[in-house]
PDB file of N, CA and C in Angstrom:
ATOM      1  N   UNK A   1     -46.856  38.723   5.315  1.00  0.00           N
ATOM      2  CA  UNK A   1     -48.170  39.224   5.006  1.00  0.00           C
ATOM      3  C   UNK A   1     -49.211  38.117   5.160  1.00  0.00           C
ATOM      4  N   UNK A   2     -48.723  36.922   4.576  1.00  0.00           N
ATOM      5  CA  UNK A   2     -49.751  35.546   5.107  1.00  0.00           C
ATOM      6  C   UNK A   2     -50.425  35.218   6.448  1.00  0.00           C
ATOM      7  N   UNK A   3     -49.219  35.602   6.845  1.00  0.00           N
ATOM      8  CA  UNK A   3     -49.405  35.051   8.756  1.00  0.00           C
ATOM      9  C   UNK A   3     -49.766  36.498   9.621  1.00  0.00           C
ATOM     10  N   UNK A   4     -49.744  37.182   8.814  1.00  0.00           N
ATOM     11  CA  UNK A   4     -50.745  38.372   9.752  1.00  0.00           C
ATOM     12  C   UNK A   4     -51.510  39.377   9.245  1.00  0.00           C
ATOM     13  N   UNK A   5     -51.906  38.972   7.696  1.00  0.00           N
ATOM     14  CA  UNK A   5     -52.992  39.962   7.265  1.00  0.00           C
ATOM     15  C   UNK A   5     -52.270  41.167   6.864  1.00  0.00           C
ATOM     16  N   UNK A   6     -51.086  41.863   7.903  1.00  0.00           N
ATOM     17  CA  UNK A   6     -51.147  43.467   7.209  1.00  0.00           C
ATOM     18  C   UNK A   6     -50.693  43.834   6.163  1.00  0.00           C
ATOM     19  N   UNK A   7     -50.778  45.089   5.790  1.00  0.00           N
ATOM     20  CA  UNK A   7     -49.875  45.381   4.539  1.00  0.00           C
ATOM     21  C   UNK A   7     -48.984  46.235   4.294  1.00  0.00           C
ATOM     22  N   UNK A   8     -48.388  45.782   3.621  1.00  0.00           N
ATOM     23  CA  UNK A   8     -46.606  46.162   3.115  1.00  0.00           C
ATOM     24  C   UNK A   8     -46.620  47.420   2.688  1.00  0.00           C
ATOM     25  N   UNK A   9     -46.098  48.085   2.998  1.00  0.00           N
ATOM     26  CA  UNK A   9     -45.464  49.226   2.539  1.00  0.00           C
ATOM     27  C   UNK A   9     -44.041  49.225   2.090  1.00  0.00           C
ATOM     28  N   UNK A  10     -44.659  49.905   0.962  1.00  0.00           N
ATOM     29  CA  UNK A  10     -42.826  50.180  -0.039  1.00  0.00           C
ATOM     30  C   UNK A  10     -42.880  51.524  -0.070  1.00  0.00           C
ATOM     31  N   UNK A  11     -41.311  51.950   0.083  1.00  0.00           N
ATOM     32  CA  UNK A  11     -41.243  53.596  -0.184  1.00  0.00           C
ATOM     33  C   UNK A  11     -39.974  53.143  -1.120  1.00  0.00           C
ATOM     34  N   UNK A  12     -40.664  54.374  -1.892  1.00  0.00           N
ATOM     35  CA  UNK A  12     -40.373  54.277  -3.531  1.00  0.00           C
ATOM     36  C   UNK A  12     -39.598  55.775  -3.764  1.00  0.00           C
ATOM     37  N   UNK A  13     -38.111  56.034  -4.234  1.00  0.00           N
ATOM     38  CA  UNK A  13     -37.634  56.878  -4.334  1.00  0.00           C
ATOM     39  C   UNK A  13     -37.543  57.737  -5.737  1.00  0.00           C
ATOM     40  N   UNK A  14     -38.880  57.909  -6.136  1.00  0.00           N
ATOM     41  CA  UNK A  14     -38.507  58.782  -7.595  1.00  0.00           C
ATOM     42  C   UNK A  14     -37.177  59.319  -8.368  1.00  0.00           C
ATOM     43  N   UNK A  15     -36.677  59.194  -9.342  1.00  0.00           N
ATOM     44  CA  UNK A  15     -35.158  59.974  -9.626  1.00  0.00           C
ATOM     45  C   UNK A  15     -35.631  60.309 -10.919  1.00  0.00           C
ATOM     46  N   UNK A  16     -35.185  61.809 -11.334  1.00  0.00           N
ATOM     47  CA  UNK A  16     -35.655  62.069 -12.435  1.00  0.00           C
ATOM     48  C   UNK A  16     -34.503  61.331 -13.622  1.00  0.00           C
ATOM     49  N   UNK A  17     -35.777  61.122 -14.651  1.00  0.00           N
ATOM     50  CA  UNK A  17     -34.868  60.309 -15.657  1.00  0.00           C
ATOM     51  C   UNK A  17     -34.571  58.807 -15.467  1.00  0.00           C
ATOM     52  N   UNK A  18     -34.688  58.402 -14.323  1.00  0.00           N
ATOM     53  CA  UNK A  18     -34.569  57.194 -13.795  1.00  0.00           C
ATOM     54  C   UNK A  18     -35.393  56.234 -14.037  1.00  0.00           C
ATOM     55  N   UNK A  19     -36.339  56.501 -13.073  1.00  0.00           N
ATOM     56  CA  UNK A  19     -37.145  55.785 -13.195  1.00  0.00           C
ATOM     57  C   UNK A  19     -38.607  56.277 -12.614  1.00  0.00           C
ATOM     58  N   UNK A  20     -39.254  57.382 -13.547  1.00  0.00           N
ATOM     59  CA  UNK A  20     -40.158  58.330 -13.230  1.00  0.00           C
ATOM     60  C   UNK A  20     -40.876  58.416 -14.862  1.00  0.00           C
ATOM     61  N   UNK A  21     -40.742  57.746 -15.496  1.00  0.00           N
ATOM     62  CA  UNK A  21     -41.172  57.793 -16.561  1.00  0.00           C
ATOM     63  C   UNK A  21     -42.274  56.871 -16.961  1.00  0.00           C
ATOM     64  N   UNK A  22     -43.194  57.220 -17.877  1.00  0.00           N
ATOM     65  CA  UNK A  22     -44.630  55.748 -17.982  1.00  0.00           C
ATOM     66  C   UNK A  22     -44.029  54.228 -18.189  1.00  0.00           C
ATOM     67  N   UNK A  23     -43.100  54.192 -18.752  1.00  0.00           N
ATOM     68  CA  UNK A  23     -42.452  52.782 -18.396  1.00  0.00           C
ATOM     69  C   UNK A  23     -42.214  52.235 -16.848  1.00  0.00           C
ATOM     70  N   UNK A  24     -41.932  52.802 -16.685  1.00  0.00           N
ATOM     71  CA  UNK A  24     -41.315  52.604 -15.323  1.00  0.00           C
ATOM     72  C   UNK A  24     -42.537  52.450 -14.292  1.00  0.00           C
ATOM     73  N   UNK A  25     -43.535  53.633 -14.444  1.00  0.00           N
ATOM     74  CA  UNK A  25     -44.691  53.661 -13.542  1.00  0.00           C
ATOM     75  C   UNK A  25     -45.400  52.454 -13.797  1.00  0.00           C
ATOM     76  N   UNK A  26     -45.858  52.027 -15.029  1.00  0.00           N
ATOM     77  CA  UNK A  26     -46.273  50.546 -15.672  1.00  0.00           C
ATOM     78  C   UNK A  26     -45.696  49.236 -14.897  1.00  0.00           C
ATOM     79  N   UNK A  27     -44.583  49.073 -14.997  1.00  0.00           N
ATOM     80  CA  UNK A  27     -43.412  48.372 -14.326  1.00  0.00           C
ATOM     81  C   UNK A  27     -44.096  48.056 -12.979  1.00  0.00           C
ATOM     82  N   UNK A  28     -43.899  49.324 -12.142  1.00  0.00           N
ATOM     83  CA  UNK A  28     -44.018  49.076 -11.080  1.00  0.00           C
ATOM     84  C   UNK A  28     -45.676  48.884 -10.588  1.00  0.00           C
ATOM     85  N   UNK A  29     -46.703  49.307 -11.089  1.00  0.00           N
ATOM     86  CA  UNK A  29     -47.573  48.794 -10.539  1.00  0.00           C
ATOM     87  C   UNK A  29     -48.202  47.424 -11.315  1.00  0.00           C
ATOM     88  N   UNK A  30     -47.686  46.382 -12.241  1.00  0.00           N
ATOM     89  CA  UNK A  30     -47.238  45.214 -12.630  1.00  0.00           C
ATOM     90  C   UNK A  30     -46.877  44.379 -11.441  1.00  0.00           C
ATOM     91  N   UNK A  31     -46.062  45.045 -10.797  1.00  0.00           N
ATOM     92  CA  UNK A  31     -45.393  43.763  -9.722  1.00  0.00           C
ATOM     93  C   UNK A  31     -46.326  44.130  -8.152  1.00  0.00           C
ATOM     94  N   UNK A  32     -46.897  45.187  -8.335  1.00  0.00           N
ATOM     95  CA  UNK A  32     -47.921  45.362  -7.043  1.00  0.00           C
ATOM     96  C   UNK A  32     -48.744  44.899  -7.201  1.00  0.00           C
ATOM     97  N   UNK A  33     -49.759  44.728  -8.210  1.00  0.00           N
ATOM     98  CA  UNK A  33     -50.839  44.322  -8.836  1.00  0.00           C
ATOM     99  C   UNK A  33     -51.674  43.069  -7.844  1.00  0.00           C
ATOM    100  N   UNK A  34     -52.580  43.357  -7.001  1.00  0.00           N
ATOM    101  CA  UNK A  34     -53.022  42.058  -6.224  1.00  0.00           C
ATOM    102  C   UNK A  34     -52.347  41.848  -4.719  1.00  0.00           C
ATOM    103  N   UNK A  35     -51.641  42.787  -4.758  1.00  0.00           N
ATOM    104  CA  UNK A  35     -51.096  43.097  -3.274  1.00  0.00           C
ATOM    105  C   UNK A  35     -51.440  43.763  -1.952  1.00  0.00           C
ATOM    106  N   UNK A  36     -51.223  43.715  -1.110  1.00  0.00           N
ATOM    107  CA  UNK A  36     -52.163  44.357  -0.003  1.00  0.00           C
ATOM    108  C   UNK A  36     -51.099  45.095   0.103  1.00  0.00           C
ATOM    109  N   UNK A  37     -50.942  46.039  -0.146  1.00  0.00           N
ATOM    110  CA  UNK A  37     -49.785  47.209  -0.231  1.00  0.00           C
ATOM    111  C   UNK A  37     -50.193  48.843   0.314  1.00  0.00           C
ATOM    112  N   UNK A  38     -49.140  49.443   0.271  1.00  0.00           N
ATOM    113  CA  UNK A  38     -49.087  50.740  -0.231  1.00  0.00           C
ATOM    114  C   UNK A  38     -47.892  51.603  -0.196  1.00  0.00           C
ATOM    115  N   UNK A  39     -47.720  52.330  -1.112  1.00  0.00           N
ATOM    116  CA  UNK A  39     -46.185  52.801  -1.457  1.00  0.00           C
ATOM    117  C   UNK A  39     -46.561  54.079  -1.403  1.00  0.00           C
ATOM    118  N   UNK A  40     -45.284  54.924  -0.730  1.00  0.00           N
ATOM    119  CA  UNK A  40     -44.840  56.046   0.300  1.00  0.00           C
ATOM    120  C   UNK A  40     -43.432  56.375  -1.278  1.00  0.00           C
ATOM    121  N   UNK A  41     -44.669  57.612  -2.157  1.00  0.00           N
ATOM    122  CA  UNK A  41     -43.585  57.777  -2.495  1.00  0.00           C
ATOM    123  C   UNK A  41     -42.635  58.925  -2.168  1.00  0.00           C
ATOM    124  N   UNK A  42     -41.325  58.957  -2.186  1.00  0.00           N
ATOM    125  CA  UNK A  42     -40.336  59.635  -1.710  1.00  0.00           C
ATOM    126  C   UNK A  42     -39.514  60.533  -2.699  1.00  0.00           C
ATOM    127  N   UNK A  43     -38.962  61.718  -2.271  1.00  0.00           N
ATOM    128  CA  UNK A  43     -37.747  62.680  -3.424  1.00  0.00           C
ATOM    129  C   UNK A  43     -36.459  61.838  -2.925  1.00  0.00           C
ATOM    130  N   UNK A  44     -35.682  61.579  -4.169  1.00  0.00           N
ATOM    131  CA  UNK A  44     -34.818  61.160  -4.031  1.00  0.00           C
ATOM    132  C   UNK A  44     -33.724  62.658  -2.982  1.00  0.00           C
ATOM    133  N   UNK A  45     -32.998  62.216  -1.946  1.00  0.00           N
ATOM    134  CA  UNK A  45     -32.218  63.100  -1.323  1.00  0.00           C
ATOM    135  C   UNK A  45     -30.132  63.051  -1.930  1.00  0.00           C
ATOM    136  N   UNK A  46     -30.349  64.215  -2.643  1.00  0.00           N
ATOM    137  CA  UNK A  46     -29.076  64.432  -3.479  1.00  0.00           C
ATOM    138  C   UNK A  46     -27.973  64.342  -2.133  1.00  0.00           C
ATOM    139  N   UNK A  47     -26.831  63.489  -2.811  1.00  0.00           N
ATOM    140  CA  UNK A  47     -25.869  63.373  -2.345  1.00  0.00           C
ATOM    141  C   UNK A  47     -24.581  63.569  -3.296  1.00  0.00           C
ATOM    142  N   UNK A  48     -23.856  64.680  -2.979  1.00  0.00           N
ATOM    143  CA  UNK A  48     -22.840  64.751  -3.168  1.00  0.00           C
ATOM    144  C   UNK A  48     -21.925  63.944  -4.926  1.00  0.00           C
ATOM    145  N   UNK A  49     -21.879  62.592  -4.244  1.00  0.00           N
ATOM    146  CA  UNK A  49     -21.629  61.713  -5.133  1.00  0.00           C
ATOM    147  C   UNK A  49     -22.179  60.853  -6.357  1.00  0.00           C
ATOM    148  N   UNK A  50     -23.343  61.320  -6.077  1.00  0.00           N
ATOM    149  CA  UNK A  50     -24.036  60.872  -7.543  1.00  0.00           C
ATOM    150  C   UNK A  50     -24.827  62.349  -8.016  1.00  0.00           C
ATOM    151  N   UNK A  51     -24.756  62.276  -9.117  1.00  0.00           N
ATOM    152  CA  UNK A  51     -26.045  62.938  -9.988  1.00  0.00           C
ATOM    153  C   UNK A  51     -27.184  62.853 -10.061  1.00  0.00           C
ATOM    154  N   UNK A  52     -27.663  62.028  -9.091  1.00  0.00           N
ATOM    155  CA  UNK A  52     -29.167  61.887  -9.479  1.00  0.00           C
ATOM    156  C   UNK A  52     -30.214  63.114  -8.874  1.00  0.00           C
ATOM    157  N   UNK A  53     -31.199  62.980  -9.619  1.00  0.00           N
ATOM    158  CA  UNK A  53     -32.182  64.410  -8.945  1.00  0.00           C
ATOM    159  C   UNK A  53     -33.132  63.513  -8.636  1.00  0.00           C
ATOM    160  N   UNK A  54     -34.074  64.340  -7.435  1.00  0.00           N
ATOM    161  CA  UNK A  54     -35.225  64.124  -7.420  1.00  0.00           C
ATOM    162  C   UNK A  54     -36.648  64.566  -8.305  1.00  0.00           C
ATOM    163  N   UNK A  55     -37.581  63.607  -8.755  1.00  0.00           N
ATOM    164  CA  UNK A  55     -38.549  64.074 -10.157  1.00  0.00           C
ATOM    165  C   UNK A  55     -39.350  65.390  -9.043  1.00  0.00           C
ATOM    166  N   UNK A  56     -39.754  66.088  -9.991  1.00  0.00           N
ATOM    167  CA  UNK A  56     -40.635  67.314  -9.959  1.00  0.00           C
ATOM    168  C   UNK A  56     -41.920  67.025  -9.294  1.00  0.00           C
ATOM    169  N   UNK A  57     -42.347  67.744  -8.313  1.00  0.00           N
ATOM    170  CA  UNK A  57     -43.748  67.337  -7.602  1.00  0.00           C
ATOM    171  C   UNK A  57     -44.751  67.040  -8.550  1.00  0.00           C
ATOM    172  N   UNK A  58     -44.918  67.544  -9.837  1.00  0.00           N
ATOM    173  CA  UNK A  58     -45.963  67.085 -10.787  1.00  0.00           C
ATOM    174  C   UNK A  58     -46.198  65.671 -11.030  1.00  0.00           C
ATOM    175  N   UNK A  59     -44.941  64.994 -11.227  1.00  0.00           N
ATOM    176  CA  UNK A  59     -44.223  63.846 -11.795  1.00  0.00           C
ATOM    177  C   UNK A  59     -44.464  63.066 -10.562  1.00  0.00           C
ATOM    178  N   UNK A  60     -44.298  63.297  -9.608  1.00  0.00           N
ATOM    179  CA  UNK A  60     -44.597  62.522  -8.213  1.00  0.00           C
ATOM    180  C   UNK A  60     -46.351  62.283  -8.051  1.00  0.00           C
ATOM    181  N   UNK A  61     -46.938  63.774  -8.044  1.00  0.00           N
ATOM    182  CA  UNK A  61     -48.129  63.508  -7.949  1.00  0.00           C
ATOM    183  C   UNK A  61     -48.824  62.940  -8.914  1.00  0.00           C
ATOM    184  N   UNK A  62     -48.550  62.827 -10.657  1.00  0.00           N
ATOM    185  CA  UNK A  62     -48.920  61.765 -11.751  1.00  0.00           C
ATOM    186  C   UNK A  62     -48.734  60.381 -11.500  1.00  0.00           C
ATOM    187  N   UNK A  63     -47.030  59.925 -10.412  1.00  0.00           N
ATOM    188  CA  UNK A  63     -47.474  57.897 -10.684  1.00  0.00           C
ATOM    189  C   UNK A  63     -47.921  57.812  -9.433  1.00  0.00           C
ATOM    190  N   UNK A  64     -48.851  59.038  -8.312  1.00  0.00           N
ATOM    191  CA  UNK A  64     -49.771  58.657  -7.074  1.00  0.00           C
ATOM    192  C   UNK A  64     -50.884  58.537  -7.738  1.00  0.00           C
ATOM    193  N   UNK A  65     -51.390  58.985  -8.637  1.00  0.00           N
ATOM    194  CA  UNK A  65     -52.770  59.061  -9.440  1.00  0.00           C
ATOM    195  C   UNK A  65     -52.631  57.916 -10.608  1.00  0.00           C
ATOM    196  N   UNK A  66     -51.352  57.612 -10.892  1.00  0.00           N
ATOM    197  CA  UNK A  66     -51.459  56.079 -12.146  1.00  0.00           C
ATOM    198  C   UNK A  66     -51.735  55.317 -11.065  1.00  0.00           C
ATOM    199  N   UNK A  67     -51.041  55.239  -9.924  1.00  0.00           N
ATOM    200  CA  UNK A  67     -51.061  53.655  -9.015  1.00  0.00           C
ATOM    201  C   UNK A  67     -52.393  53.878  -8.206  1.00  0.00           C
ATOM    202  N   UNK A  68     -53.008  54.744  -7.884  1.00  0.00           N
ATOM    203  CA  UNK A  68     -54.391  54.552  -7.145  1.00  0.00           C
ATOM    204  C   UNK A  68     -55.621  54.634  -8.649  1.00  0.00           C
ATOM    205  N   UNK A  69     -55.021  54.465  -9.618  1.00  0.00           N
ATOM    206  CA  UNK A  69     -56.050  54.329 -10.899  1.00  0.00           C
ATOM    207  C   UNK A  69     -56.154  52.836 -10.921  1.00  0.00           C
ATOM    208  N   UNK A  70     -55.163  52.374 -10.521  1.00  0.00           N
ATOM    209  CA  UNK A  70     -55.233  50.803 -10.675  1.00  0.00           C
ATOM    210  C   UNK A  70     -55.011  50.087  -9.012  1.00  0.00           C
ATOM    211  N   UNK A  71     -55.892  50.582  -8.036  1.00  0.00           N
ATOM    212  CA  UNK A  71     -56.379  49.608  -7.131  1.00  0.00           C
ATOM    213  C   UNK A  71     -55.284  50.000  -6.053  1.00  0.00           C
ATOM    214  N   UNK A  72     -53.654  50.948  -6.368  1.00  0.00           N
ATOM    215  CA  UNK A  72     -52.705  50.831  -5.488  1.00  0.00           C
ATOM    216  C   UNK A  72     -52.975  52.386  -4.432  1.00  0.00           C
ATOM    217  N   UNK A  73     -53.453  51.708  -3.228  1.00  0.00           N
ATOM    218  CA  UNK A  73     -53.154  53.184  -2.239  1.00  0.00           C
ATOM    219  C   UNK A  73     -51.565  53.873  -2.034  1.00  0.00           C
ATOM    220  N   UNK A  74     -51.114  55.255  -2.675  1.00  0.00           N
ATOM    221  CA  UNK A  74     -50.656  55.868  -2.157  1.00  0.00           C
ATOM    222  C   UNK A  74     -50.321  56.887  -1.731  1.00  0.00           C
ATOM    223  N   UNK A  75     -48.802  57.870  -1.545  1.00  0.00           N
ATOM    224  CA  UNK A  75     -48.890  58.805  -0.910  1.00  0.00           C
ATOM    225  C   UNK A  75     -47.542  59.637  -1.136  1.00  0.00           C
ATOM    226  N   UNK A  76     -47.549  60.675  -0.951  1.00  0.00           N
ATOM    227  CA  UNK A  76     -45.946  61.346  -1.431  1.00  0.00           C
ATOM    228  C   UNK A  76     -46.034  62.121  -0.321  1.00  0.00           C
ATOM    229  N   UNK A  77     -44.750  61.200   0.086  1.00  0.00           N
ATOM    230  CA  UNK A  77     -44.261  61.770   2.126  1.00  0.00           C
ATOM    231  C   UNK A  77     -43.181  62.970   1.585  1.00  0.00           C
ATOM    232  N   UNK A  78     -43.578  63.772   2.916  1.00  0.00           N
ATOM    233  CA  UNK A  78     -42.815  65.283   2.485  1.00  0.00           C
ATOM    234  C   UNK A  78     -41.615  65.036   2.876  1.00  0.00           C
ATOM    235  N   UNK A  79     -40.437  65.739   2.297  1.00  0.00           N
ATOM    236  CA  UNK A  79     -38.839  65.584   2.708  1.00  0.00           C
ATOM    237  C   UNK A  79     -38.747  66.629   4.129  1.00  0.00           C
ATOM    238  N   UNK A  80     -38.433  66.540   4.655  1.00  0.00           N
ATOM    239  CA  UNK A  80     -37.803  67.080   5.891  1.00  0.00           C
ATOM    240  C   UNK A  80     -36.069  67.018   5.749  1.00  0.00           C
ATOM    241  N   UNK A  81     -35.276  68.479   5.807  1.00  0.00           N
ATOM    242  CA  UNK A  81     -33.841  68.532   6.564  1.00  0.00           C
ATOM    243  C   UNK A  81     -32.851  68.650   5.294  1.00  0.00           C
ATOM    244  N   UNK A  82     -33.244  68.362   4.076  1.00  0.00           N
ATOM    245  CA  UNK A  82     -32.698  68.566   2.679  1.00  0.00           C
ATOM    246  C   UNK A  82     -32.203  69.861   2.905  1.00  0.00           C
ATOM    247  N   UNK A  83     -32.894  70.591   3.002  1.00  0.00           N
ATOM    248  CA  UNK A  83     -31.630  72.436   2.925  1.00  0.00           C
ATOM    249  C   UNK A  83     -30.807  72.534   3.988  1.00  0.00           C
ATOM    250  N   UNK A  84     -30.571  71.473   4.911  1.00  0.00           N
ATOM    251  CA  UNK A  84     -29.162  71.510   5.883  1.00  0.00           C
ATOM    252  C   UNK A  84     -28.663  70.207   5.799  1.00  0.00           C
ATOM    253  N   UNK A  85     -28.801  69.081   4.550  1.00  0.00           N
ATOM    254  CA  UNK A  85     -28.215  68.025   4.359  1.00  0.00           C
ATOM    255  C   UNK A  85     -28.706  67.294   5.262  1.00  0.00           C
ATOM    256  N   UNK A  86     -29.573  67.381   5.783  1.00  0.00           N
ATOM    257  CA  UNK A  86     -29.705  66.158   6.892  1.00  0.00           C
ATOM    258  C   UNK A  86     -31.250  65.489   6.734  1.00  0.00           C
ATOM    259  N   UNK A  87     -31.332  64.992   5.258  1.00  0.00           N
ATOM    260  CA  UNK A  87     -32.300  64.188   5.181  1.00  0.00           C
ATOM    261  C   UNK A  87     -31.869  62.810   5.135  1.00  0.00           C
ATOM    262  N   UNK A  88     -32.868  61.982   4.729  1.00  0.00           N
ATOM    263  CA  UNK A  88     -32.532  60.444   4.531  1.00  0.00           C
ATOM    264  C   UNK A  88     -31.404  60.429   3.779  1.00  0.00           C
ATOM    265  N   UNK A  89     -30.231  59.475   4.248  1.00  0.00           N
ATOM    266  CA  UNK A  89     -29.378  59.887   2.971  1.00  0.00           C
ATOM    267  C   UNK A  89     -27.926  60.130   2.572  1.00  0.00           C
ATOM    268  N   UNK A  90     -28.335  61.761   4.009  1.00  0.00           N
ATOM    269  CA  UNK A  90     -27.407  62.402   3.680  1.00  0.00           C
ATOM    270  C   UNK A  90     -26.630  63.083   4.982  1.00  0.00           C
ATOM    271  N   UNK A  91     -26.884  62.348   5.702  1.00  0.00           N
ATOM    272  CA  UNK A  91     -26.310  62.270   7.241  1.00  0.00           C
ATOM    273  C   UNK A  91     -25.200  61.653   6.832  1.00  0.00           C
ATOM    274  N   UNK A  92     -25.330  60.946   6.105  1.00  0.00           N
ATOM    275  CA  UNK A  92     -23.489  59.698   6.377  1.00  0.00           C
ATOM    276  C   UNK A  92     -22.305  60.436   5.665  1.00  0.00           C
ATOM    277  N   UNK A  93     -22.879  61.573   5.049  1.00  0.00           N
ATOM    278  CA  UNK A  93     -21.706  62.406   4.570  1.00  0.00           C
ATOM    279  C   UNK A  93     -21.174  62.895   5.976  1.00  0.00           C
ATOM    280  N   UNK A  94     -21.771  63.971   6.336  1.00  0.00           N
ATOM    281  CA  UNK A  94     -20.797  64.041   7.689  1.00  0.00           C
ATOM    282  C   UNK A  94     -20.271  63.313   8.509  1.00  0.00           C
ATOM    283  N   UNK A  95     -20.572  62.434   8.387  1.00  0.00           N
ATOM    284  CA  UNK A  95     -20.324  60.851   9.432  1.00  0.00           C
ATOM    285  C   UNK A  95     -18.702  60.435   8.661  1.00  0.00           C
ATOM    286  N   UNK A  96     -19.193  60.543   7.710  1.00  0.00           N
ATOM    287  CA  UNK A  96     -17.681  60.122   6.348  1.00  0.00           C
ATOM    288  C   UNK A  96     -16.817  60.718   6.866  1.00  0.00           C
ATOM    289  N   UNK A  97     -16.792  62.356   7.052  1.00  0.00           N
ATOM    290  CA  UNK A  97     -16.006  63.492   6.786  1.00  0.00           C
ATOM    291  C   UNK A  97     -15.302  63.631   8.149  1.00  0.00           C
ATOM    292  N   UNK A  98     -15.830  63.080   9.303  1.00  0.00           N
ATOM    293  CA  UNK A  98     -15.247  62.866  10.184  1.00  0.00           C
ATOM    294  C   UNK A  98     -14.572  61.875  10.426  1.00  0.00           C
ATOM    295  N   UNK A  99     -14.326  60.949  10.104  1.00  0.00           N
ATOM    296  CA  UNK A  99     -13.783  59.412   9.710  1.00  0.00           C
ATOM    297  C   UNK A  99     -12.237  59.766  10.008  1.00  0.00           C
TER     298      UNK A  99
END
């Protein structure tokens, strides 16, 4: 970022219960704070093997409105391919299954 000005993008995977909560949102725009940034936030894409969910569009669109309250541009990128498993993710299951 020194040696060429642009800025960083983080994509940030919401999980409900995880880390979608005002702690957490606090947290994270703490360590952005003064950064030439912007974070792409994302639904977590369920796999098989863990439990985790993705947080509720409300919950997504609340830490886009905490982090642009405090100086951070961002954005909640739409999931594509989730109802045929083939989002971010969740390609390597079939990839596995053929193994």
């Amino acid at each position: 970022m020194e040696k060429t000005g642009r800025r960083i993008t983080f994509e940030y995977a919401l999980m409900k219960g995880v880390n979608d909560d005002a702690e957490s949102f606090k947290k994270t725009a703490k360590l952005l704070k003064g950064l030439n940034c912007h974070v792409n936030i994302i639904g977590y894409n369920r796999v098989e093997e863990r439990d985790f969910t993705t947080s509720e569009r409300a919950v997504q669109e609340k830490f886009k409105e905490f982090l642009e309250s405090r100086g951070i541009t961002a954005s909640i990128r739409r999931t594509l391919g989730e109802d045929i498993d083939a989002a971010c993710g969740q390609l390597r299951n079939s990839l596995k299954a053929n193994i």
